[in-house]
Protein backbone atom coordinates (compact mmCIF):
# COMPACT_ATOMS: atom_id res chain seq x y z
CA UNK A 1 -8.50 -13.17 -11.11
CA UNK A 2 -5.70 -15.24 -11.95
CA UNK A 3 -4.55 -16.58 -15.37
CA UNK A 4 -5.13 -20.36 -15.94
CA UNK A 5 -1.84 -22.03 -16.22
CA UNK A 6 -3.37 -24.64 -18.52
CA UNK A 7 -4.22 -22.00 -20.84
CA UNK A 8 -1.56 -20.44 -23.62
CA UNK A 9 -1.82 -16.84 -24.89
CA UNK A 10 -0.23 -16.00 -28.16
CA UNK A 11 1.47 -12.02 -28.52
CA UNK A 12 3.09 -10.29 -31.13
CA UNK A 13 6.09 -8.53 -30.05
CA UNK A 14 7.37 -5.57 -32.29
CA UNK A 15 10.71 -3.10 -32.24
CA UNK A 16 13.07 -2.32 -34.34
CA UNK A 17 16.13 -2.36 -31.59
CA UNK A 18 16.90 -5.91 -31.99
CA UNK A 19 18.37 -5.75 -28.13
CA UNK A 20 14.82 -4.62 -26.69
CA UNK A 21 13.19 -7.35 -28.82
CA UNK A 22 15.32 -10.02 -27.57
CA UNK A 23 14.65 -9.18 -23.79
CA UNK A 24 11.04 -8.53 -24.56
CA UNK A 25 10.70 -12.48 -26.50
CA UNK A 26 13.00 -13.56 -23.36
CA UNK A 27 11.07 -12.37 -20.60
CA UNK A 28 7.85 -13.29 -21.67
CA UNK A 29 8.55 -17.03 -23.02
CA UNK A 30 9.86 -17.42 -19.49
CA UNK A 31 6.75 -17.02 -18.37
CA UNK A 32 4.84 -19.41 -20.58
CA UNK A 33 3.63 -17.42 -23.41
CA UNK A 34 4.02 -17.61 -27.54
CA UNK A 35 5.91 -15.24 -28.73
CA UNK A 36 6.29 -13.84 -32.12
CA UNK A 37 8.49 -10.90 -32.92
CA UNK A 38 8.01 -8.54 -35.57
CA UNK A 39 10.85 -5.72 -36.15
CA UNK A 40 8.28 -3.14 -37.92
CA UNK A 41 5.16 -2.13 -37.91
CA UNK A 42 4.90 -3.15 -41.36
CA UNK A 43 5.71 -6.67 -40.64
CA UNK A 44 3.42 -6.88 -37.47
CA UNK A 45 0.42 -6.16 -39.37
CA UNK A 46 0.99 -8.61 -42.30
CA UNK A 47 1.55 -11.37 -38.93
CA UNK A 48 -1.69 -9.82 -37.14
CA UNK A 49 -3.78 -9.76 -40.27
CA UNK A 50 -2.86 -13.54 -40.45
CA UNK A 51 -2.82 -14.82 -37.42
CA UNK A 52 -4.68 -14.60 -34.10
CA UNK A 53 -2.86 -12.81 -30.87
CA UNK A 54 -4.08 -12.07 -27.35
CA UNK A 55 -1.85 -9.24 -27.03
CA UNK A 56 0.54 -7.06 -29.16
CA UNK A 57 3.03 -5.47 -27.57
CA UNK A 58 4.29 -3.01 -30.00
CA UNK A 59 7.50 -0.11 -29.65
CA UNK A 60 6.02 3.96 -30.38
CA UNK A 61 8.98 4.93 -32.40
CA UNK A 62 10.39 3.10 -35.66
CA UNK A 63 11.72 3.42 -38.80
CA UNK A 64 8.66 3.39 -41.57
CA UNK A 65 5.55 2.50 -39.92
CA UNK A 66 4.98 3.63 -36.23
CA UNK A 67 3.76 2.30 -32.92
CA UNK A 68 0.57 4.63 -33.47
CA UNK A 69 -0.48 3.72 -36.47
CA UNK A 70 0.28 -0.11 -36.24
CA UNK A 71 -2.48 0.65 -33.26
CA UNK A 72 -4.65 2.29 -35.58
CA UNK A 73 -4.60 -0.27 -38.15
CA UNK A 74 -4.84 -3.18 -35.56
CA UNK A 75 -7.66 -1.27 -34.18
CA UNK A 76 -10.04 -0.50 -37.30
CA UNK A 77 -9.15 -4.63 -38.12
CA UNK A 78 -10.16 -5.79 -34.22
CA UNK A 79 -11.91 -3.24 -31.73
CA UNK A 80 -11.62 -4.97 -29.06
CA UNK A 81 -7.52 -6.03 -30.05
CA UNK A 82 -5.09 -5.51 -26.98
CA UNK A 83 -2.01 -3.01 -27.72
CA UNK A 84 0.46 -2.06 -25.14
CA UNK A 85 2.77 0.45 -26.35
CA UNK A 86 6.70 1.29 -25.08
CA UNK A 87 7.21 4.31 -25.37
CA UNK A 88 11.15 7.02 -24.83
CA UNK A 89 10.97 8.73 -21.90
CA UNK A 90 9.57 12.01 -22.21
CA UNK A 91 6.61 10.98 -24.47
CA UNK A 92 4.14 10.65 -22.53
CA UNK A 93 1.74 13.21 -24.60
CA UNK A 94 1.86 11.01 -27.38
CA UNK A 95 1.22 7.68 -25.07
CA UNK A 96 -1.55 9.18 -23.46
CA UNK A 97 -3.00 9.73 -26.66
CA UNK A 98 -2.49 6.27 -27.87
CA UNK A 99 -4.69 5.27 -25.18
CA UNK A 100 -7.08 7.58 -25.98
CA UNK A 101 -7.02 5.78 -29.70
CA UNK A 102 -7.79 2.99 -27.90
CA UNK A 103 -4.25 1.34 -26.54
CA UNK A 104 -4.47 -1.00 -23.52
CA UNK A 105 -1.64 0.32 -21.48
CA UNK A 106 2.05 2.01 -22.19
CA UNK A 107 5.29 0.97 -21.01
CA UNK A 108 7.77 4.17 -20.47
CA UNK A 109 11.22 3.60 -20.82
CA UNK A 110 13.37 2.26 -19.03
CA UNK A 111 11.57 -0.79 -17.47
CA UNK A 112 12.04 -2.77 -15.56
CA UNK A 113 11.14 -7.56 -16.21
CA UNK A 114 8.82 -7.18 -13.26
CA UNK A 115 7.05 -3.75 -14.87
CA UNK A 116 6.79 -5.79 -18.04
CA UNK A 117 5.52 -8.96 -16.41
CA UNK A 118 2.71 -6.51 -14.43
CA UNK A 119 1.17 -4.77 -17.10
CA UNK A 120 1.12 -8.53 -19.64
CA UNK A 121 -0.58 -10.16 -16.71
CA UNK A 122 -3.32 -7.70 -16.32
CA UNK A 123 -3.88 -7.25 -20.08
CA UNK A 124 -4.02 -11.16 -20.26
CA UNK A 125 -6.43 -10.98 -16.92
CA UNK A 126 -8.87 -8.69 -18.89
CA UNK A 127 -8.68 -11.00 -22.14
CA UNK A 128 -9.50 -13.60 -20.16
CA UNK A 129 -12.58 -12.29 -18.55
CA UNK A 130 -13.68 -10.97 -22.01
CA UNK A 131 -13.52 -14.87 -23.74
CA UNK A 132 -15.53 -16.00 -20.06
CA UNK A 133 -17.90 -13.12 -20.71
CA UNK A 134 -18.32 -13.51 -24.61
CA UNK A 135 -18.88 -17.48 -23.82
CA UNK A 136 -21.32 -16.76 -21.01
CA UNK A 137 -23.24 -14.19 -22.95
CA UNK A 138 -23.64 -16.21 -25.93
CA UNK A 139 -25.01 -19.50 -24.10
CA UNK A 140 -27.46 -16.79 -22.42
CA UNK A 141 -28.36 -15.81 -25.90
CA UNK A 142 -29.12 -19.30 -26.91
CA UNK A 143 -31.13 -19.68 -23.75
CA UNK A 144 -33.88 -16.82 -23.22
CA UNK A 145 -33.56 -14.19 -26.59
CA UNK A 146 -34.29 -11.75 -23.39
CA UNK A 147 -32.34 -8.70 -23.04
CA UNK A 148 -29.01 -9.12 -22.04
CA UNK A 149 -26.24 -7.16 -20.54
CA UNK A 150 -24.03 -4.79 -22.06
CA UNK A 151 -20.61 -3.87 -20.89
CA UNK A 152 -17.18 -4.23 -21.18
CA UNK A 153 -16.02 -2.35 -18.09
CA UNK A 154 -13.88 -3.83 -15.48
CA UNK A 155 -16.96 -3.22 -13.47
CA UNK A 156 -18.44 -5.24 -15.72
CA UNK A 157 -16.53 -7.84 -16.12
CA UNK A 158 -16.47 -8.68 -12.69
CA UNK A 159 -19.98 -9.43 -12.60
CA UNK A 160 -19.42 -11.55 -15.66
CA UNK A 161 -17.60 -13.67 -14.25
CA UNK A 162 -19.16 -13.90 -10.25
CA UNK A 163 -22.24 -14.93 -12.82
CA UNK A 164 -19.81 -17.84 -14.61
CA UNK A 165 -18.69 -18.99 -11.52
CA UNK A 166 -22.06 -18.59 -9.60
CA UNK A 167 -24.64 -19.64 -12.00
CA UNK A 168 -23.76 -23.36 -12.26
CA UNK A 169 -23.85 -23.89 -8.47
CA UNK A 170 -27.16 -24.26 -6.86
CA UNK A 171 -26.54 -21.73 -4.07
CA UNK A 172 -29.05 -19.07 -2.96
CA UNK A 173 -27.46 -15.67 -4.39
CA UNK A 174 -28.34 -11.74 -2.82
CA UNK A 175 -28.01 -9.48 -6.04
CA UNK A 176 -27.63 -6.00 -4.46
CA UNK A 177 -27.75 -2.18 -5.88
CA UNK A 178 -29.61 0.50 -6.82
CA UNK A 179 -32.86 0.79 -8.85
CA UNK A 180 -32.40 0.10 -12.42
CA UNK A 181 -29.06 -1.65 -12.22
CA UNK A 182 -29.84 -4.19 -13.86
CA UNK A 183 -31.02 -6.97 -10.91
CA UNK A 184 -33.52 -8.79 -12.66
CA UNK A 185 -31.04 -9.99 -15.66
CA UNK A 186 -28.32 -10.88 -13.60
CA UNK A 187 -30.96 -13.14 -12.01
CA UNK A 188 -32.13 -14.30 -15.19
CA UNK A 189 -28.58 -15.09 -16.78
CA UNK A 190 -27.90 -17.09 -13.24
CA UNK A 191 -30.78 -19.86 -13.89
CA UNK A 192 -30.13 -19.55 -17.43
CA UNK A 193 -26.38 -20.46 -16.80
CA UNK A 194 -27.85 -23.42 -14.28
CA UNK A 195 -28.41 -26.89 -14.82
CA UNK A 196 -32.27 -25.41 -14.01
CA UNK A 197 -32.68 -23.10 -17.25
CA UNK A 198 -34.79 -25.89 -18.94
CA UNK A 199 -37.98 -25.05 -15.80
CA UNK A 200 -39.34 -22.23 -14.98
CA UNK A 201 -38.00 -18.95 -13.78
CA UNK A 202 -40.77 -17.16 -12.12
CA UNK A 203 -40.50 -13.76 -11.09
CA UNK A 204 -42.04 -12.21 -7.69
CA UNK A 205 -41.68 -8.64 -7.27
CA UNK A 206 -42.18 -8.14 -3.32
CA UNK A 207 -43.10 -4.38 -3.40
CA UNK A 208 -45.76 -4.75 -5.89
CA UNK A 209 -47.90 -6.97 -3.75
CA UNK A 210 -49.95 -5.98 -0.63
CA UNK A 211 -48.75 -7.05 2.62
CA UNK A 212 -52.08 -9.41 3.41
CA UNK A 213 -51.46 -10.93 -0.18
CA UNK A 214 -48.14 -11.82 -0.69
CA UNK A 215 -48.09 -15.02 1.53
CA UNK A 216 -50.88 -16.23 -0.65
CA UNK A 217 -49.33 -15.58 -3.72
CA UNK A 218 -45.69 -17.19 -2.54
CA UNK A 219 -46.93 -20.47 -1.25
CA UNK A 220 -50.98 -20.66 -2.76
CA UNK A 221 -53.85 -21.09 -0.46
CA UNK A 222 -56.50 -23.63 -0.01
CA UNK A 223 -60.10 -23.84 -0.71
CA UNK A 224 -62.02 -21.39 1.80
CA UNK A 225 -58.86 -20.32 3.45
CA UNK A 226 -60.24 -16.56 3.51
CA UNK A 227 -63.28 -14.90 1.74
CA UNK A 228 -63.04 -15.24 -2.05
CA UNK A 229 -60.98 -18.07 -1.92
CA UNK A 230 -62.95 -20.20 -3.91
CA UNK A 231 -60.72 -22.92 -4.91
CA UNK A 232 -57.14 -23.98 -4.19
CA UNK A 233 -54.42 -21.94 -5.75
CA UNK A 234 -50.65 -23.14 -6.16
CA UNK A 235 -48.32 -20.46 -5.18
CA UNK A 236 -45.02 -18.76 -6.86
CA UNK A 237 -42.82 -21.47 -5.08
CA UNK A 238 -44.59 -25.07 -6.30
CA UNK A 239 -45.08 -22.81 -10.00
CA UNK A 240 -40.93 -22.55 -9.78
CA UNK A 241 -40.72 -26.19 -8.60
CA UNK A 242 -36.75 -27.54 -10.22
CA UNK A 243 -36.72 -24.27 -11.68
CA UNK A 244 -35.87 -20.33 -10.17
CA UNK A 245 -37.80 -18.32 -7.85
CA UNK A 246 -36.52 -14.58 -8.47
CA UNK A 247 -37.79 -12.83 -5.00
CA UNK A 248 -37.39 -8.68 -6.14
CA UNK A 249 -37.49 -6.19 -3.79
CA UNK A 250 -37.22 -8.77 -0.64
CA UNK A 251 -36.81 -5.76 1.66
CA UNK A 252 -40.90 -4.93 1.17
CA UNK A 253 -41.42 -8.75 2.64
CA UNK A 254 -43.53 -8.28 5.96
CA UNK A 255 -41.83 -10.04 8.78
CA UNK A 256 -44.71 -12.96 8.99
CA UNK A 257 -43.67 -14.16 5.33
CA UNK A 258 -40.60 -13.50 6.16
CA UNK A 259 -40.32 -16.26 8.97
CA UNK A 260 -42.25 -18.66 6.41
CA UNK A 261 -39.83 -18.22 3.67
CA UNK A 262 -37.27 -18.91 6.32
CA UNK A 263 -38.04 -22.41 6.57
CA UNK A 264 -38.31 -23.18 2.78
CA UNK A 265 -34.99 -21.95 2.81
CA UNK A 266 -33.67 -24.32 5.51
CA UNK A 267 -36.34 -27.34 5.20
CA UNK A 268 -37.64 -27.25 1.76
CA UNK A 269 -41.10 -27.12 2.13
CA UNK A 270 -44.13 -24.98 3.68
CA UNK A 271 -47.96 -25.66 3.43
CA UNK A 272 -50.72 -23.29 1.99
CA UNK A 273 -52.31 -20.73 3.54
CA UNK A 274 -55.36 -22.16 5.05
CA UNK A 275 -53.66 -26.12 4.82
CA UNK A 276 -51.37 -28.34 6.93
CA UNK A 277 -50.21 -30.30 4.26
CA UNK A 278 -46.63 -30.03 4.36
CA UNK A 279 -45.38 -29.70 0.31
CA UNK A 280 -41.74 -30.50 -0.82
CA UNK A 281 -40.14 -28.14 -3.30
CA UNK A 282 -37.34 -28.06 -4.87
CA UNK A 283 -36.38 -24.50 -6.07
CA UNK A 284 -33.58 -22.10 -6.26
CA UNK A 285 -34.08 -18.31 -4.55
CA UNK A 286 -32.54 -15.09 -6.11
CA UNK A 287 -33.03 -12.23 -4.20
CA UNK A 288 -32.44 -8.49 -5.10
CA UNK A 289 -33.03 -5.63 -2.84
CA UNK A 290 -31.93 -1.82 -3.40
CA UNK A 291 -31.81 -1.16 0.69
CA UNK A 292 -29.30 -2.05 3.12
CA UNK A 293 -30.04 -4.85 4.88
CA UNK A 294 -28.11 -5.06 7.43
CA UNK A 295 -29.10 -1.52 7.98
CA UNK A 296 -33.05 -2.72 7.49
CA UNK A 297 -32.17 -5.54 10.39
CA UNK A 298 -31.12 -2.94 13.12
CA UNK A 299 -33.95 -1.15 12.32
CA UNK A 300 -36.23 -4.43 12.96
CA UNK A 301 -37.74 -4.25 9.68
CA UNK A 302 -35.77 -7.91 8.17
CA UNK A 303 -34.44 -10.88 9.83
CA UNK A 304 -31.39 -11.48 10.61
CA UNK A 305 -31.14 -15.44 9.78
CA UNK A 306 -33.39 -14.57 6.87
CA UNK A 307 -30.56 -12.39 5.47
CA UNK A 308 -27.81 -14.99 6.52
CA UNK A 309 -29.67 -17.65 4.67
CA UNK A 310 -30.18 -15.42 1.69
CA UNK A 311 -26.41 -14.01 1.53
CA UNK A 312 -24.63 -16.63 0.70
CA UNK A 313 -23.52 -15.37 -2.49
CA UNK A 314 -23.49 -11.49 -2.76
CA UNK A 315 -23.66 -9.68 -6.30
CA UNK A 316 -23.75 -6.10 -6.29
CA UNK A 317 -24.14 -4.09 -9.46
CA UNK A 318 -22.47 -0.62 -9.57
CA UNK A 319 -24.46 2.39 -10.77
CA UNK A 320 -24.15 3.31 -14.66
CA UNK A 321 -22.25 6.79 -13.27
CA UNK A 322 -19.34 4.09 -12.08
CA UNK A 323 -19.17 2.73 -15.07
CA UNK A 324 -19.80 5.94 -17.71
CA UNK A 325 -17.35 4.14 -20.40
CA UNK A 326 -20.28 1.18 -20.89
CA UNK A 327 -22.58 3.86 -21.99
CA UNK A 328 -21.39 4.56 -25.64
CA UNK A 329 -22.21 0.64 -25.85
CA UNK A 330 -25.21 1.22 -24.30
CA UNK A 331 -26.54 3.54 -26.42
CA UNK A 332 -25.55 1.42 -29.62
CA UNK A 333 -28.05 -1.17 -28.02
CA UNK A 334 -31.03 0.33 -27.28
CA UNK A 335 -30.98 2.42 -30.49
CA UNK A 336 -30.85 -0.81 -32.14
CA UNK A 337 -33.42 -2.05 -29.97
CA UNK A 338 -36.00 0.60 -30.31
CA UNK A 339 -34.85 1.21 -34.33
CA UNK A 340 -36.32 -2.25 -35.04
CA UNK A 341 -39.24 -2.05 -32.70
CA UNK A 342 -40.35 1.05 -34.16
CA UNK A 343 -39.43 0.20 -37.43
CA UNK A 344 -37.44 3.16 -37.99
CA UNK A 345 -33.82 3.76 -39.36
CA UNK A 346 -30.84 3.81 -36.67
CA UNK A 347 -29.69 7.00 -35.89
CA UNK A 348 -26.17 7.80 -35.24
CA UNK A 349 -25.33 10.27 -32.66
CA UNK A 350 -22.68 12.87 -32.38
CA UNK A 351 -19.97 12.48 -29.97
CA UNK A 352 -20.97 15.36 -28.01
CA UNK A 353 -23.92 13.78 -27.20
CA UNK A 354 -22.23 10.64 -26.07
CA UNK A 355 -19.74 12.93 -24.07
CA UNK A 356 -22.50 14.56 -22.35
CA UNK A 357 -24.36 11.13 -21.72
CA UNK A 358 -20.93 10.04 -20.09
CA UNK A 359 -20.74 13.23 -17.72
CA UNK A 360 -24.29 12.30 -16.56
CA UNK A 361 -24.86 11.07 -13.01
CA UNK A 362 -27.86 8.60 -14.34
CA UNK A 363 -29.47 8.53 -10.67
CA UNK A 364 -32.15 5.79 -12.47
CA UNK A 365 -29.26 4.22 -13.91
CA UNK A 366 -29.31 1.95 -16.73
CA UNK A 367 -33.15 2.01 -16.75
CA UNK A 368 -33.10 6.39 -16.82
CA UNK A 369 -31.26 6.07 -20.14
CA UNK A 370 -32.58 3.31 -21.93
CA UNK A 371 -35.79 5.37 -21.29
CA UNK A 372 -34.22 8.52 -22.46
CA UNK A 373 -32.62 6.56 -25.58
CA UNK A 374 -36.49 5.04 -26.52
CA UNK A 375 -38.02 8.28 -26.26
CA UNK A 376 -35.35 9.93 -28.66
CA UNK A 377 -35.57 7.23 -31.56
CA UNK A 378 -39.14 7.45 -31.03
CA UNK A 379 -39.46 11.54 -31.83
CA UNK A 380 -36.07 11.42 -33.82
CA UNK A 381 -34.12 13.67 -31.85
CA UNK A 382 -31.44 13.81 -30.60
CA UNK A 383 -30.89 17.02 -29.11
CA UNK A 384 -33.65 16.07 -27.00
CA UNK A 385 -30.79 14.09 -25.27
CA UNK A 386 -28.84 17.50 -24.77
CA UNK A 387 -32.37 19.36 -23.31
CA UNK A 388 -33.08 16.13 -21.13
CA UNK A 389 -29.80 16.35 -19.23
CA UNK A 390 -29.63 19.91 -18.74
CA UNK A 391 -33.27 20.33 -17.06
CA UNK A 392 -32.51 17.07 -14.92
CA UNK A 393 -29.03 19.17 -13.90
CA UNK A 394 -30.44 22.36 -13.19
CA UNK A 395 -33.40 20.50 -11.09
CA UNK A 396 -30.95 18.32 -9.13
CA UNK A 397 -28.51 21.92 -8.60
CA UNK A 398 -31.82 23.50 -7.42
CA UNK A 399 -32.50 21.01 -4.79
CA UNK A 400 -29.33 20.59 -4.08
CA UNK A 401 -28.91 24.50 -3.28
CA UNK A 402 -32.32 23.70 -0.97
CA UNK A 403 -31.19 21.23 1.04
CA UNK A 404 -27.37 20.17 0.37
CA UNK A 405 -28.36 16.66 2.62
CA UNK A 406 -31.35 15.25 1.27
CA UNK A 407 -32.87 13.80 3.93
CA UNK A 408 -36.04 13.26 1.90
CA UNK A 409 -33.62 10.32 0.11
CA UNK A 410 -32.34 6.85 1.91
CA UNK A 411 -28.90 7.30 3.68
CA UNK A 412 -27.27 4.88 1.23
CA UNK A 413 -28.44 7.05 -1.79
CA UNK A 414 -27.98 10.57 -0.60
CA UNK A 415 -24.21 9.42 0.44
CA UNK A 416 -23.82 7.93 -3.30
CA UNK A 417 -25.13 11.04 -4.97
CA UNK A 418 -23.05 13.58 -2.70
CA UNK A 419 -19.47 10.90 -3.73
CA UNK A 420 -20.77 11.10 -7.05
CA UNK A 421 -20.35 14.83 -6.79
CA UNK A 422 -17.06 14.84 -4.56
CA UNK A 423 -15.60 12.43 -7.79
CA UNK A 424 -16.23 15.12 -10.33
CA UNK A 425 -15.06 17.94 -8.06
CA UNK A 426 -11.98 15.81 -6.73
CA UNK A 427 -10.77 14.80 -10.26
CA UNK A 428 -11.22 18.05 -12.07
CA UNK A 429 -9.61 20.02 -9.18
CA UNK A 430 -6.57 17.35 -9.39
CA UNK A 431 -6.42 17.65 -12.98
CA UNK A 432 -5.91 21.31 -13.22
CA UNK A 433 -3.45 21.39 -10.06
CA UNK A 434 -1.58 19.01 -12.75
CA UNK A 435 -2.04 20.84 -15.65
CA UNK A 436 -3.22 17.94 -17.48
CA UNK A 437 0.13 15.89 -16.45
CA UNK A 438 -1.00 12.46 -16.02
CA UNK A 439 1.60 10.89 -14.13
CA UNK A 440 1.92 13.91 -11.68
CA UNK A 441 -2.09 13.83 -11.09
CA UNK A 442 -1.25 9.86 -10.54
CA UNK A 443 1.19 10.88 -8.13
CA UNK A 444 -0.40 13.50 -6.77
CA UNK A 445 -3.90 11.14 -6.26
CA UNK A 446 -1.72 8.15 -5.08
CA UNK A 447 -3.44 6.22 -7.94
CA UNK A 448 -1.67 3.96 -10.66
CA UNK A 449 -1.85 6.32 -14.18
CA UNK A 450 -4.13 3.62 -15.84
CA UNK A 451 -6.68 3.45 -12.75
CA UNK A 452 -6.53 7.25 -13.41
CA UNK A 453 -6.71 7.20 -16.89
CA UNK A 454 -10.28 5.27 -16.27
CA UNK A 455 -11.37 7.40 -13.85
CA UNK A 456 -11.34 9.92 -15.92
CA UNK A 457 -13.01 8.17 -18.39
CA UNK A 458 -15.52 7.54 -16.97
CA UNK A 459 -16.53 11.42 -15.74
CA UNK A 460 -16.17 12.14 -18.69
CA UNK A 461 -12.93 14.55 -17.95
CA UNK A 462 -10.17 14.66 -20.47
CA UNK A 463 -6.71 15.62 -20.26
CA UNK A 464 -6.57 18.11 -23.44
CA UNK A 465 -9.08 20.05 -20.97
CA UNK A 466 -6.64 21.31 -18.61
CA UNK A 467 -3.47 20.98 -20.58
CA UNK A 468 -1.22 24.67 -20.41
């Protein structure tokens, strides 16, 4: 995304090399920002803990306070604060483990304006998406007091702000991904985020319904329209009249409905089983499916100008194991969740459990572990956690010894779980090849260090692991 030139970020610049200082406040106020310098670390927190900064851009090594623990302090004061630290070449250990500590990015000497300019713009990218997100999530609050997401993941972000930008126009949206990704509250948060979040959102799960039924129940029937049909019904469509129709698992639709939901997508109205009566509605669709369409339209099993009129707007959620460093959050909310439902005390757990949580592959996704979470806070375990993973592991290693292709799963998901598996491999080969070196395995992997730095993150891999 780009940064809005309308909008001013403020940063706190700190060294104590009044040349690097001056180049740093030049550069940047070039380019638009506030700048205040600092030339400690003592002085930058008194500033920070008195004023409000986007970014702080802070040297590793000074007299009296250092880079490190400025980042510490700023940290325990703001978690979600945004540190860049510039760091003497040949300290790259000690950068690495400032963004372990939580550090945005590092800045190895000598750099270069453009190098400088890089890295600020994508910190101030992220900050940006995280006030959009925050905003969004809190009007969503206001809205439903539903569940809402959690996540602070690039991943994550993204689909933060597709929903900002998506929700307030009323365009037919295709939310796309695997089971328990989430589907049904990005599709909630989109009407909620609409000018249509005062009507109805009414929720039709395709799969659920039989094939001779779900016509009936989408658009109603009249009186005596087939046996039992003893008075006229309305159907899911007039019930979300100015309001949402959510349309799950749209790849179960039999081809007959399909053709009829067609037409309500291009005229705007249909009549009742069993009428002619031609009835006006004015509704939004959502759609979610976990198949491949197009892949479901070769096969002759979806319509082509049915999934043309449906994709206007795409939205696909990545699976929890691409976004492992959500899960910590994760597990913060449903503990708190079930802890209050069950009216019992939270329960903190150990960061080996977290770490092995993180290395999981989650094939059910965010829906496998908020299951996993409820059933530990309910028997007030948490080593049932540790037992959970491990018989799902060796049951998954036992098929997969059986039959290395699955052909008992959908193409799409037996290809995801075998690059789930080539990841791991790939990035723990690389990784001792490197010896732990994180700008060889960069180099090595063609990969930017903090891409690499997140991928790591999120397998759950670190760097201490395969240093000499």
């Amino acid at each position: 995304m780009k940064i809005q030139k309308s909008e001013k970020f403020n940063i706190l610049t700190v060294d104590d090399e009044d040349s690097v200082l001056y180049t740093l406040n030049a550069v940047l106020k070039m380019d638009g920002y506030f700048i205040e310098g600092a030339k400690s670390g003592e002085e930058a927190y008194k500033l920070f803990k008195t004023n409000t900064y986007d970014l702080v851009i802070t040297d590793l090594t000074m007299q009296g306070m250092s880079g490190l623990e400025l980042l510490e302090l700023i940290l325990k004061d703001d978690p979600q604060a945004l540190v860049i630290i510039i760091t003497a070449y040949g300290s790259e250990s000690i950068a690495v483990e400032a963004m372990k500590k939580g550090a945005y990015d590092y800045l190895p000497k000598p750099f270069s304006n453009d190098d400088l300019r890089l890295t600020v713009k994508r910190a101030l990218e992220k900050k940006q998406l995280e006030r959009e997100n925050k905003a969004l999530r809190e009007k969503l609050g206001r809205g439903t007091g539903q569940k809402t997401m959690t996540g602070s993941s690039e991943k994550m972000l993204e689909i933060y702000d597709m929903i900002g930008k998506v929700a307030p126009n009323d365009v037919t949206v295709l939310i796309t991904g695997e089971s328990g990704t989430g589907k049904e509250l990005v599709a909630k948060a989109l009407h909620e985020g609409s000018s249509r979040k005062d009507m109805p959102f009414v929720k039709v799960n395709c799969a659920a319904l039989p094939e001779n039924l779900i016509e009936s129940e989408l658009f109603g029937y009249e009186k005596g329209a087939f046996t039992g049909a003893m008075a006229r019904k309305e159907g899911k469509f007039k019930v979300a009249d100015k309001g949402t129709i959510f349309l799950d698992e749209i790849a179960e639709m039999n081809m007959q409905t399909q053709t009829k939901l067609l037409r309500v997508l291009q005229e705007r109205e249909f009549e009742r089983v069993g009428g002619n009566t031609l009835i006006k509605v004015d509704t939004r669709v959502i759609a979610a499916t976990n198949r491949n369409l197009p892949e479901a339209i070769l096969a002759g099993e979806f319509r082509e100008d049915l999934y043309y009129r449906l994709n206007i707007i795409n939205i696909q959620l990545p699976p929890l194991r691409e976004r492992a460093a959500d899960i910590p959050a994760l597990v913060e909310t449903f503990v708190k969740r079930f802890s209050e439902k069950f009216e019992k005390k939270p329960m903190e757990f150990k960061k080996s459990t977290i770490e092995a949580l993180m290395r999981h592959d989650w094939p059910g996704n965010v829906r496998e572990l908020e299951n996993l979470i409820e059933k530990v806070v309910v028997l007030d375990d948490e080593e049932i956690c540790i037992k959970d993973l491990e018989h799902n592991r060796l049951h998954r290693n036992n098929v997969a010894e059986t039959n290395r292709y699955n052909i008992e799963m959908e193409y799409k998901d037996a290809k995801s779980e075998l690059l789930s598996d080539f990841d791991y491999e790939y990035f723990k080969n690389l990784m001792e090849k490197s010896d732990g070196n994180i700008s060889e395995a960069a180099r090595m992997a063609g990969m930017h260090r903090r891409n690499l730095y997140t991928k790591l993150k999120e397998l759950g891999l670190s760097r201490e692991d395969f240093s000499g």
